[in-house]
PDB file of N, CA and C in Angstrom:
ATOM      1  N   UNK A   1      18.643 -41.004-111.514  1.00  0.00           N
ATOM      2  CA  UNK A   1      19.816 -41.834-111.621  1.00  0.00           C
ATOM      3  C   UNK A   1      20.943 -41.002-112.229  1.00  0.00           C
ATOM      4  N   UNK A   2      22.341 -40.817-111.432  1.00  0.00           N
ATOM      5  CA  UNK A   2      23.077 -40.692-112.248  1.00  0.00           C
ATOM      6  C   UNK A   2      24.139 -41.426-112.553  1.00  0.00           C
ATOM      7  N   UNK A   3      24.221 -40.917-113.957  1.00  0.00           N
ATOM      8  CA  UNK A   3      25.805 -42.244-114.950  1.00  0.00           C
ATOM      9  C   UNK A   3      26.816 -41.494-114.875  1.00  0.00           C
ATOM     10  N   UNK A   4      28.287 -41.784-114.556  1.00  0.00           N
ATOM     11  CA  UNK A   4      29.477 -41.639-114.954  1.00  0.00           C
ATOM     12  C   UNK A   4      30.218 -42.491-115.961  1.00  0.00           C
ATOM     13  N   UNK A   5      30.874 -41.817-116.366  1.00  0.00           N
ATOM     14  CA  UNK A   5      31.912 -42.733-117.464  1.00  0.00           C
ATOM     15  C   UNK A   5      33.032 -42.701-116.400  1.00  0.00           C
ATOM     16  N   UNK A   6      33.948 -43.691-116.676  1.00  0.00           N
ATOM     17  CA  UNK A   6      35.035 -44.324-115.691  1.00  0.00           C
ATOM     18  C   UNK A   6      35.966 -44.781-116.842  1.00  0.00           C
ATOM     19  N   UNK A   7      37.481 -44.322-116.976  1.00  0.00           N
ATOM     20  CA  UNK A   7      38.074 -44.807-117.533  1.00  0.00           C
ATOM     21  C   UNK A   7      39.342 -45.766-116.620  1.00  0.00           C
ATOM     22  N   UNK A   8      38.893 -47.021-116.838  1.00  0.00           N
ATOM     23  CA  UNK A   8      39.611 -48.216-115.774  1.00  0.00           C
ATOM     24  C   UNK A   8      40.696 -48.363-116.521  1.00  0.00           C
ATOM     25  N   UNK A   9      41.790 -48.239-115.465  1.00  0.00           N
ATOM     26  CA  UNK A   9      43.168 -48.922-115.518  1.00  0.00           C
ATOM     27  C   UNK A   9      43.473 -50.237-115.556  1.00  0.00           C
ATOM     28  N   UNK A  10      42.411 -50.708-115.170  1.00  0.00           N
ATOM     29  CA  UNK A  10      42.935 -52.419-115.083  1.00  0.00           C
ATOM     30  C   UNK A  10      41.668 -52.754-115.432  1.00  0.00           C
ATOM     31  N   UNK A  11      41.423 -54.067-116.194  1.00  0.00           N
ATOM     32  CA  UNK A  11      40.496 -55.061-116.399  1.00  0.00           C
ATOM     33  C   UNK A  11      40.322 -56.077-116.377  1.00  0.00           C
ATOM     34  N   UNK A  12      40.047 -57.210-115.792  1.00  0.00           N
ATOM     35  CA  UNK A  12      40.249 -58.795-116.220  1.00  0.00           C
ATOM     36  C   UNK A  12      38.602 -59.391-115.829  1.00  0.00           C
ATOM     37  N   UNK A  13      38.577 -60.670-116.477  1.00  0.00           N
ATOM     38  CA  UNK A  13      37.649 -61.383-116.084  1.00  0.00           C
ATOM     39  C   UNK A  13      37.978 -62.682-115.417  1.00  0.00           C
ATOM     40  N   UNK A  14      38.728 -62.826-114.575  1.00  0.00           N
ATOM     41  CA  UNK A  14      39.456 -63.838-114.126  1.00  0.00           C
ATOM     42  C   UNK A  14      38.939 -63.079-112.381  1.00  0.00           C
ATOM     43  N   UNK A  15      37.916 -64.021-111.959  1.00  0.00           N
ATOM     44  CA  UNK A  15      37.850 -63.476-110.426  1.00  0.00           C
ATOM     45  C   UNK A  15      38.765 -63.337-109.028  1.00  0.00           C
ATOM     46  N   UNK A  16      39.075 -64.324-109.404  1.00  0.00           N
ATOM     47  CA  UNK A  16      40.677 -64.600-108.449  1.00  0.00           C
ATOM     48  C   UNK A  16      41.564 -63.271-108.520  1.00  0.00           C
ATOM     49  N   UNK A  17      41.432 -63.049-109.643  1.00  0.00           N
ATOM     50  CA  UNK A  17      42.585 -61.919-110.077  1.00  0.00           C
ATOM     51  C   UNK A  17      42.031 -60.224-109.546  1.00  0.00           C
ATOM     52  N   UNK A  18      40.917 -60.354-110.130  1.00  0.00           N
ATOM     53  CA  UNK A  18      40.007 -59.221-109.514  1.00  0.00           C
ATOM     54  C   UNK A  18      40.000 -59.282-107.654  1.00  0.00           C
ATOM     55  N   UNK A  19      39.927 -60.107-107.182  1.00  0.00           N
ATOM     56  CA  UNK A  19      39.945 -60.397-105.570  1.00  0.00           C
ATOM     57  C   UNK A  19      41.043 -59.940-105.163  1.00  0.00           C
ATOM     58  N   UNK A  20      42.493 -60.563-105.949  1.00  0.00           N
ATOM     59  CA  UNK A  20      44.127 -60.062-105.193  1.00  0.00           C
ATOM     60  C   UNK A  20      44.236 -58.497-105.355  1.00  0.00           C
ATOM     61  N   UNK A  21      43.503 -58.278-106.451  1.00  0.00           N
ATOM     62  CA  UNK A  21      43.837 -56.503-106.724  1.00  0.00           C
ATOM     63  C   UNK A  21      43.129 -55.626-105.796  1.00  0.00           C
ATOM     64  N   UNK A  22      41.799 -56.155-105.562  1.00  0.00           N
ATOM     65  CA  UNK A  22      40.951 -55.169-104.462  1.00  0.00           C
ATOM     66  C   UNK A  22      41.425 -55.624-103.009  1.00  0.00           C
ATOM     67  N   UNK A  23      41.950 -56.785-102.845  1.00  0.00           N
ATOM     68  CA  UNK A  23      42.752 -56.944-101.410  1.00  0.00           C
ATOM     69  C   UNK A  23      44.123 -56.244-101.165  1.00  0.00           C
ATOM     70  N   UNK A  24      44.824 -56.153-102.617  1.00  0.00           N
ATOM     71  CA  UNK A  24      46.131 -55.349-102.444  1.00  0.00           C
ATOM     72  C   UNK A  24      45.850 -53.335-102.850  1.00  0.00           C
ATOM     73  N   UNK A  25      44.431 -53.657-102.511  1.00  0.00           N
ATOM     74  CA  UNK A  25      44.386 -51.851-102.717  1.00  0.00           C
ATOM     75  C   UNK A  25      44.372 -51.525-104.261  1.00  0.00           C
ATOM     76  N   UNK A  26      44.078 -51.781-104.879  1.00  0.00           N
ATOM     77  CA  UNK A  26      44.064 -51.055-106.502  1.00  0.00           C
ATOM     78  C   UNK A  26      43.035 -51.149-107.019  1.00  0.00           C
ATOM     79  N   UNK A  27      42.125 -51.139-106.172  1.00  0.00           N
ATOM     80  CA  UNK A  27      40.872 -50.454-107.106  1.00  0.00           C
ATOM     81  C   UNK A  27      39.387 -51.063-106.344  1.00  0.00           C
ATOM     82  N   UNK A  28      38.885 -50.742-106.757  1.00  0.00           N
ATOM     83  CA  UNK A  28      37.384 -51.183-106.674  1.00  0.00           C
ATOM     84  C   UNK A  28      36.294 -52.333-107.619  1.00  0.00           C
ATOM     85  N   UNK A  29      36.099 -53.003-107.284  1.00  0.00           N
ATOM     86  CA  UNK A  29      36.246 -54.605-108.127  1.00  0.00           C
ATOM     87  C   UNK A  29      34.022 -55.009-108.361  1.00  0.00           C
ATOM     88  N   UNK A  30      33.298 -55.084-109.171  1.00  0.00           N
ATOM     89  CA  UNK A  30      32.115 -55.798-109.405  1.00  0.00           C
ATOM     90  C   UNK A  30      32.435 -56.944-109.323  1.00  0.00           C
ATOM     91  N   UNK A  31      32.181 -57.466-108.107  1.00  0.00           N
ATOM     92  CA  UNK A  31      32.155 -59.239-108.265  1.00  0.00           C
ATOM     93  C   UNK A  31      31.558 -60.061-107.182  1.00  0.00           C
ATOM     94  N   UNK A  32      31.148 -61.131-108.280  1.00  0.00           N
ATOM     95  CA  UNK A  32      30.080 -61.849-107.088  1.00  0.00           C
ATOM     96  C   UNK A  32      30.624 -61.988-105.674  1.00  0.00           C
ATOM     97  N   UNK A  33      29.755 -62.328-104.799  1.00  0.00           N
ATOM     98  CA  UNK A  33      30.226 -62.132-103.374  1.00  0.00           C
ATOM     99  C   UNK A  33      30.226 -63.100-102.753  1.00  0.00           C
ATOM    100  N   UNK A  34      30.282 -64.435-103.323  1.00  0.00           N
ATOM    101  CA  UNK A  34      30.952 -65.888-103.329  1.00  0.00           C
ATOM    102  C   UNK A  34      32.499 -65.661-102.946  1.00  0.00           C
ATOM    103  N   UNK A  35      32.698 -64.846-104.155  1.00  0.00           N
ATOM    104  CA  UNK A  35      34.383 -64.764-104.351  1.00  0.00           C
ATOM    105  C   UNK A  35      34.883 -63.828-103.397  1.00  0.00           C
ATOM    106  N   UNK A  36      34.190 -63.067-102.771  1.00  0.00           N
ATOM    107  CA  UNK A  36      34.942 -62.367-101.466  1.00  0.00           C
ATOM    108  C   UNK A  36      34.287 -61.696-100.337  1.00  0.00           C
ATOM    109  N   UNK A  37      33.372 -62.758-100.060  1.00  0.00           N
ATOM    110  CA  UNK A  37      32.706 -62.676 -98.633  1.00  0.00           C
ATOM    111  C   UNK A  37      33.025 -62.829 -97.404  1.00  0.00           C
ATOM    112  N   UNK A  38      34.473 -63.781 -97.380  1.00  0.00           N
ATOM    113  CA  UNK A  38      35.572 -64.073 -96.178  1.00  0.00           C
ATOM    114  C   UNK A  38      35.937 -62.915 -96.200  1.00  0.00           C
ATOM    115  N   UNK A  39      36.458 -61.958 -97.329  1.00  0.00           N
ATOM    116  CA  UNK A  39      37.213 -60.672 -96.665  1.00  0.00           C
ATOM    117  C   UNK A  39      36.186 -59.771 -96.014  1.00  0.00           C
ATOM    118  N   UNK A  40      34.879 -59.861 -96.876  1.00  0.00           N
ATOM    119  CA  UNK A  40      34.297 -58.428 -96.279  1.00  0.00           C
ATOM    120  C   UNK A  40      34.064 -59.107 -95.108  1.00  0.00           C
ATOM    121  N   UNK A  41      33.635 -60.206 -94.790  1.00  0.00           N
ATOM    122  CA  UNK A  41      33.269 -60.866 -93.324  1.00  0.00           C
ATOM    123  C   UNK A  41      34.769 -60.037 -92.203  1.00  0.00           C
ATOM    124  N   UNK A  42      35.702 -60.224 -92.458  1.00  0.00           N
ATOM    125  CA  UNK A  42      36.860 -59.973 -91.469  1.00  0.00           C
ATOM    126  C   UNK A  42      37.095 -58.254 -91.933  1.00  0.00           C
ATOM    127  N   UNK A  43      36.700 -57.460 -92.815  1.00  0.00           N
ATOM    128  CA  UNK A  43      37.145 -56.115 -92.492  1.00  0.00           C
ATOM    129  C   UNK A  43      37.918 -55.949 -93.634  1.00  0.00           C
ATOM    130  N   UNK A  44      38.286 -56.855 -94.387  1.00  0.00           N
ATOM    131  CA  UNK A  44      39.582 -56.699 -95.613  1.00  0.00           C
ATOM    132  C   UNK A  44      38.748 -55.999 -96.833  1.00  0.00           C
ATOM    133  N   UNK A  45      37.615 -56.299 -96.949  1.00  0.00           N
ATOM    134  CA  UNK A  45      36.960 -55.398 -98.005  1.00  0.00           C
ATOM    135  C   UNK A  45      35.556 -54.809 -97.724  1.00  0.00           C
ATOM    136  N   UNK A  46      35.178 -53.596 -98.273  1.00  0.00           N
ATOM    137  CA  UNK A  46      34.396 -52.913 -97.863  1.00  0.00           C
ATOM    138  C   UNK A  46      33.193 -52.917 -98.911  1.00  0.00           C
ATOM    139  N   UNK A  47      31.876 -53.505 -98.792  1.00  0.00           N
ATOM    140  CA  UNK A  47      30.918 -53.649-100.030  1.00  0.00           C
ATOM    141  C   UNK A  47      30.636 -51.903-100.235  1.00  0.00           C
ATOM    142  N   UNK A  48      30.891 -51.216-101.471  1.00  0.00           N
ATOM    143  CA  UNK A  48      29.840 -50.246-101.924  1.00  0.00           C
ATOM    144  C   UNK A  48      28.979 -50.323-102.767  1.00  0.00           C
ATOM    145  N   UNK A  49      28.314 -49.176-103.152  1.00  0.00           N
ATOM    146  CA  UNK A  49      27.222 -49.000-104.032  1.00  0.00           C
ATOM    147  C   UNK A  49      26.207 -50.394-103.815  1.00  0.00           C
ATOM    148  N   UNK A  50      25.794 -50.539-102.600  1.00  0.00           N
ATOM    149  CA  UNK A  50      24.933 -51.785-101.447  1.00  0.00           C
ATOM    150  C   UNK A  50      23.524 -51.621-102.258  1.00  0.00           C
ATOM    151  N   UNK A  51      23.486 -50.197-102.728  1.00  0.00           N
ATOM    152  CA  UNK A  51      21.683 -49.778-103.076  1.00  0.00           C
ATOM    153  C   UNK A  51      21.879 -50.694-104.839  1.00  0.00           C
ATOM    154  N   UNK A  52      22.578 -50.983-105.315  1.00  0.00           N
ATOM    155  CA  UNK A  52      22.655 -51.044-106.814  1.00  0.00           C
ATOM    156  C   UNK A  52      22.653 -52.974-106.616  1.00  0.00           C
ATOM    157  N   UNK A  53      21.999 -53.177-107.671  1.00  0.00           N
ATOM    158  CA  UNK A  53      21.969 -54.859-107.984  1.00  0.00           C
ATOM    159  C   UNK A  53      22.444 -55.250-109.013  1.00  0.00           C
ATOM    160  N   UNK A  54      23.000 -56.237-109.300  1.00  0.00           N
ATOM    161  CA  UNK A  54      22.966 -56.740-110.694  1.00  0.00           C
ATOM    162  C   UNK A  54      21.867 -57.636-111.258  1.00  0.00           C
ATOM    163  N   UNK A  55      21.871 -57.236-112.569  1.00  0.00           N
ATOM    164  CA  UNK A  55      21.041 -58.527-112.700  1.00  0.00           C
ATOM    165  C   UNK A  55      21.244 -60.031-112.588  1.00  0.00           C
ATOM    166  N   UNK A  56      19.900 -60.503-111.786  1.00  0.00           N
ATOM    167  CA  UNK A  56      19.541 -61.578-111.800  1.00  0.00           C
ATOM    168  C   UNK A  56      19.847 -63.091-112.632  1.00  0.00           C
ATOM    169  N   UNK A  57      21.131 -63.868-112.235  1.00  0.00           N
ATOM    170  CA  UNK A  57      20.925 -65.207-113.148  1.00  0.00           C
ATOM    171  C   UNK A  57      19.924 -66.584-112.932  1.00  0.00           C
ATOM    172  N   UNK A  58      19.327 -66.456-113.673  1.00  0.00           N
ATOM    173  CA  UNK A  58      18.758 -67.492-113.852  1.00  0.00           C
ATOM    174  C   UNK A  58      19.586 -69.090-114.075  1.00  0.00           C
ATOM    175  N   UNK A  59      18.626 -69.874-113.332  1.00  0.00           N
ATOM    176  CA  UNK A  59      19.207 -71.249-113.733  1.00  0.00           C
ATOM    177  C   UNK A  59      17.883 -72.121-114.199  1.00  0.00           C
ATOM    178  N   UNK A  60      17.871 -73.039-115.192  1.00  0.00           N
ATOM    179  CA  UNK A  60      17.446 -73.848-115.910  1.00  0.00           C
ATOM    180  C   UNK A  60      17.349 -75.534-115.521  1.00  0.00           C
ATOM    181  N   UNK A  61      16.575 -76.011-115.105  1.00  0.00           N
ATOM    182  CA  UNK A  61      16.320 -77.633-115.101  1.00  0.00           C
ATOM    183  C   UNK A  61      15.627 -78.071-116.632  1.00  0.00           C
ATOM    184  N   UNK A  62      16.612 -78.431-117.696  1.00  0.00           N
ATOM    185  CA  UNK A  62      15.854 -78.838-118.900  1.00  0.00           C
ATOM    186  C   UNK A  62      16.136 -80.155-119.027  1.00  0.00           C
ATOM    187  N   UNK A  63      15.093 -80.717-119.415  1.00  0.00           N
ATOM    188  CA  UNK A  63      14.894 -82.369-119.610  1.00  0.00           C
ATOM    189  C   UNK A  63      13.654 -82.302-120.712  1.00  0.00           C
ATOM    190  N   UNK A  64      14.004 -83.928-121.445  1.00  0.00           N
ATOM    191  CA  UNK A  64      12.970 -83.898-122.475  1.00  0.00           C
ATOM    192  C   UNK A  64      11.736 -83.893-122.577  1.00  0.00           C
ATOM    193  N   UNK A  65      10.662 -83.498-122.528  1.00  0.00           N
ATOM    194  CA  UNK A  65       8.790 -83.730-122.799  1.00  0.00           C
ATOM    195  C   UNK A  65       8.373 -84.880-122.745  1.00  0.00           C
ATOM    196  N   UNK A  66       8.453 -85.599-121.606  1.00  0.00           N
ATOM    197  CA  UNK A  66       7.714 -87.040-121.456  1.00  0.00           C
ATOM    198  C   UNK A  66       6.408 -86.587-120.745  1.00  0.00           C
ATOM    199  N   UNK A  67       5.334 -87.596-120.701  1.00  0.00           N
ATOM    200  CA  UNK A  67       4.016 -87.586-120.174  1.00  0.00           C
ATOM    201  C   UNK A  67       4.818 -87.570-118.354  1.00  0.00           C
ATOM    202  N   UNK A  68       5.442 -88.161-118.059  1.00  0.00           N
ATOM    203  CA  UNK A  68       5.906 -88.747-116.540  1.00  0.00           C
ATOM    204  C   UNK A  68       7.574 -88.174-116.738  1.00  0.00           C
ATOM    205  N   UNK A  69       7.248 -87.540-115.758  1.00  0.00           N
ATOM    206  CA  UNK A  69       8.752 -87.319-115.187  1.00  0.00           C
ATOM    207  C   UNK A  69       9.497 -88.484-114.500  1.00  0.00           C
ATOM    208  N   UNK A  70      10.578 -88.967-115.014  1.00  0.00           N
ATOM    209  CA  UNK A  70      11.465 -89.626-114.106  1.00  0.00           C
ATOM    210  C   UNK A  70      11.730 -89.582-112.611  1.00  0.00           C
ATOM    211  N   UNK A  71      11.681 -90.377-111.807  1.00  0.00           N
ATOM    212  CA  UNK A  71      11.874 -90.444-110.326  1.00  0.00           C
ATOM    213  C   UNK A  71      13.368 -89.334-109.836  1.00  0.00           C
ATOM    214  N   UNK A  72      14.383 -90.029-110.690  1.00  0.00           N
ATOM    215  CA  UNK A  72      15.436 -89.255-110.739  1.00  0.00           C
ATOM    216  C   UNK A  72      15.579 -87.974-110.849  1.00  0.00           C
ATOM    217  N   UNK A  73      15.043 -87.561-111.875  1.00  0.00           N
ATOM    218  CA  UNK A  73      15.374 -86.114-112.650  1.00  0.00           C
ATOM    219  C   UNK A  73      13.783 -85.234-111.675  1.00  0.00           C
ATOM    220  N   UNK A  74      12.987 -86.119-111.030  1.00  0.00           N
ATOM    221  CA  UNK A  74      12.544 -85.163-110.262  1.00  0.00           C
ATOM    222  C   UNK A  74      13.212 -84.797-108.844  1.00  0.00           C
ATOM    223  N   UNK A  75      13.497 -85.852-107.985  1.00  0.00           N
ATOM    224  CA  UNK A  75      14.450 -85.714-107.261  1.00  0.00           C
ATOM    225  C   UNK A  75      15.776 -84.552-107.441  1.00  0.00           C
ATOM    226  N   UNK A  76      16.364 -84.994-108.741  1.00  0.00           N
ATOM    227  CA  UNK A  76      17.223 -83.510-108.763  1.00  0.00           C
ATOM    228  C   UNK A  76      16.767 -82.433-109.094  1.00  0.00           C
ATOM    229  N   UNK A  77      16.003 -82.005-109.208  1.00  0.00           N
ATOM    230  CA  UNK A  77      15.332 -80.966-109.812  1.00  0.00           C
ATOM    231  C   UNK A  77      14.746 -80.117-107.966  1.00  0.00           C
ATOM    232  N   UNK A  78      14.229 -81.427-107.144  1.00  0.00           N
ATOM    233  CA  UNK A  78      13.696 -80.751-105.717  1.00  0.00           C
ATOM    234  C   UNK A  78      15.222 -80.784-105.610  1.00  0.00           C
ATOM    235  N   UNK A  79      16.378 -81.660-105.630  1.00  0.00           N
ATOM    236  CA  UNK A  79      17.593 -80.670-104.554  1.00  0.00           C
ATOM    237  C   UNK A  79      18.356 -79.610-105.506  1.00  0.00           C
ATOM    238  N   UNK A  80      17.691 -79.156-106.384  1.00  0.00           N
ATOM    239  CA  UNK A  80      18.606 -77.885-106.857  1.00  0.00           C
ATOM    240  C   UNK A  80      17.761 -76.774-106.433  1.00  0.00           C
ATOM    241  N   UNK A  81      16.100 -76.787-106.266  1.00  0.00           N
ATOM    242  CA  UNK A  81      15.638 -76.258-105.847  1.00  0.00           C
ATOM    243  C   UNK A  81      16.030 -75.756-104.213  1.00  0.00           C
ATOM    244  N   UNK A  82      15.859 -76.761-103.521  1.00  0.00           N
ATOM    245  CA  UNK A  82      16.433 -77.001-102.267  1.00  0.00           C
ATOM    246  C   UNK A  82      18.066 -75.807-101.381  1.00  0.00           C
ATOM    247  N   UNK A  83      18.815 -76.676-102.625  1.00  0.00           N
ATOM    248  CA  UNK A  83      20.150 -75.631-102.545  1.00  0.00           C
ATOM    249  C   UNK A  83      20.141 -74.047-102.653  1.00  0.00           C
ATOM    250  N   UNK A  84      19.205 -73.582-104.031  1.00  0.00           N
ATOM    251  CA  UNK A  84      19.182 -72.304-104.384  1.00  0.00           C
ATOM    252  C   UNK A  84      18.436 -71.506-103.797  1.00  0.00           C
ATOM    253  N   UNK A  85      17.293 -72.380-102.823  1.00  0.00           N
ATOM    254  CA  UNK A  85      16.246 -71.416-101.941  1.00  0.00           C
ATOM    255  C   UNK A  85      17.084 -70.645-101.070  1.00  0.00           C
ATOM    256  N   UNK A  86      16.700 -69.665-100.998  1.00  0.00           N
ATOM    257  CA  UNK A  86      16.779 -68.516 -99.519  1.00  0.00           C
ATOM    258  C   UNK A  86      17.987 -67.606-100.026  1.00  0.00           C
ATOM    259  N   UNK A  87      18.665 -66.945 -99.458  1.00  0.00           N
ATOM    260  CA  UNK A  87      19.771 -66.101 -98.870  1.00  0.00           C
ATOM    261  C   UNK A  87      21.217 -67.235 -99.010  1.00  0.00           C
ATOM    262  N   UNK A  88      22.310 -67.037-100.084  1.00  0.00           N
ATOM    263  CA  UNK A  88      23.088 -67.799 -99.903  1.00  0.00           C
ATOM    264  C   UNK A  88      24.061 -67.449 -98.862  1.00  0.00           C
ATOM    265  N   UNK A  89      24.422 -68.410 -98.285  1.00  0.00           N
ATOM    266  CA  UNK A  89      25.713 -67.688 -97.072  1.00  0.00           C
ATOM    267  C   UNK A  89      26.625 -66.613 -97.068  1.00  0.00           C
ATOM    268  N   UNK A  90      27.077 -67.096 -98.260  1.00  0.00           N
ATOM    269  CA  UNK A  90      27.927 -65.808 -99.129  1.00  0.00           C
ATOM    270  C   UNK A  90      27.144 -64.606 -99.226  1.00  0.00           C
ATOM    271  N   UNK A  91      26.434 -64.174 -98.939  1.00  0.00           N
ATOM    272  CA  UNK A  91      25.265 -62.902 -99.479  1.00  0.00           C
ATOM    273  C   UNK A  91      24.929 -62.554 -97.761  1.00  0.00           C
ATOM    274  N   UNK A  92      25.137 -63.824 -96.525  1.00  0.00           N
ATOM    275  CA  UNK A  92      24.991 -62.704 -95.406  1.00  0.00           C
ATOM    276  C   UNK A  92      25.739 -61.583 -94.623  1.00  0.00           C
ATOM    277  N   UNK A  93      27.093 -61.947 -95.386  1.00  0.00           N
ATOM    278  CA  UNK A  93      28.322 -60.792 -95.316  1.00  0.00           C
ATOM    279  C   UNK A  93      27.668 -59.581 -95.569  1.00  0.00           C
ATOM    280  N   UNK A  94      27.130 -59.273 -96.603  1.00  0.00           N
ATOM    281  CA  UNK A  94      26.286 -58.086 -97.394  1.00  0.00           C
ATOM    282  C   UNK A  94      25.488 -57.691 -96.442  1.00  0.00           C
ATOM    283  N   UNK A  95      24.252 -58.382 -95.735  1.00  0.00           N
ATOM    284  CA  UNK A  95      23.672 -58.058 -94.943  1.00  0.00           C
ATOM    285  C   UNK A  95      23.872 -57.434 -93.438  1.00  0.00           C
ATOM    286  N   UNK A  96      25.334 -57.876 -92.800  1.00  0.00           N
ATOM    287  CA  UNK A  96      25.649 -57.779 -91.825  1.00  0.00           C
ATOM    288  C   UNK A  96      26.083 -56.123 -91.876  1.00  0.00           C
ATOM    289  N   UNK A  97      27.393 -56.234 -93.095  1.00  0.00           N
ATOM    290  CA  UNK A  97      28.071 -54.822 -93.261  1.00  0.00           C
ATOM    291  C   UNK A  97      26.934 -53.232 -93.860  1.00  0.00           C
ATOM    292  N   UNK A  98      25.770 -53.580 -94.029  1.00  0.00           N
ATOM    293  CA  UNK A  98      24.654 -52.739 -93.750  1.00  0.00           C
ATOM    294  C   UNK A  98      24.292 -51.847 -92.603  1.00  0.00           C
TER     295      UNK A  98
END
């Protein structure tokens, strides 16, 4: 593996903001690919460093310690499951530009 140090000119954590700057050319942007999968889909942005991942977020279904789960809170629990299974749409941009 190798590390570089990078001294960045620009910084924000505001994604929107990070999106207008790598669409208007100024730089090269880490960001989820929710936030700009329409461009790489049409050619406006180019995914690199494809081999590198970030880590993994986790999501959480917490509810209180009863003997019986609620009808409800199991139900939501299968459609969050449901939603988060597979390949999100946003993520087949990535796959295509491979």
């Amino acid at each position: 593996m190798i590390k570089t140090r990078i001294n960045p000119c620009l910084k924000a954590s505001n994604g929107e903001f990070l999106h207008d700057a790598a669409v208007n050319g100024l730089g090269i942007i880490l960001i989820p690919s929710f936030i700009v999968y329409r461009e790489i889909e049409r050619g406006a942005l180019v995914p690199l460093l494809t081999n590198y991942t970030c880590p993994k977020l986790t999501a959480y279904a917490i509810y209180p310690q009863t003997r019986y789960l609620s009808q409800r809170v199991r139900v939501f629990i299968d459609f969050l499951v449901a939603q988060f299974k597979g390949t999100p749409y946003w993520d087949l941009c990535r796959q295509k530009a491979l």
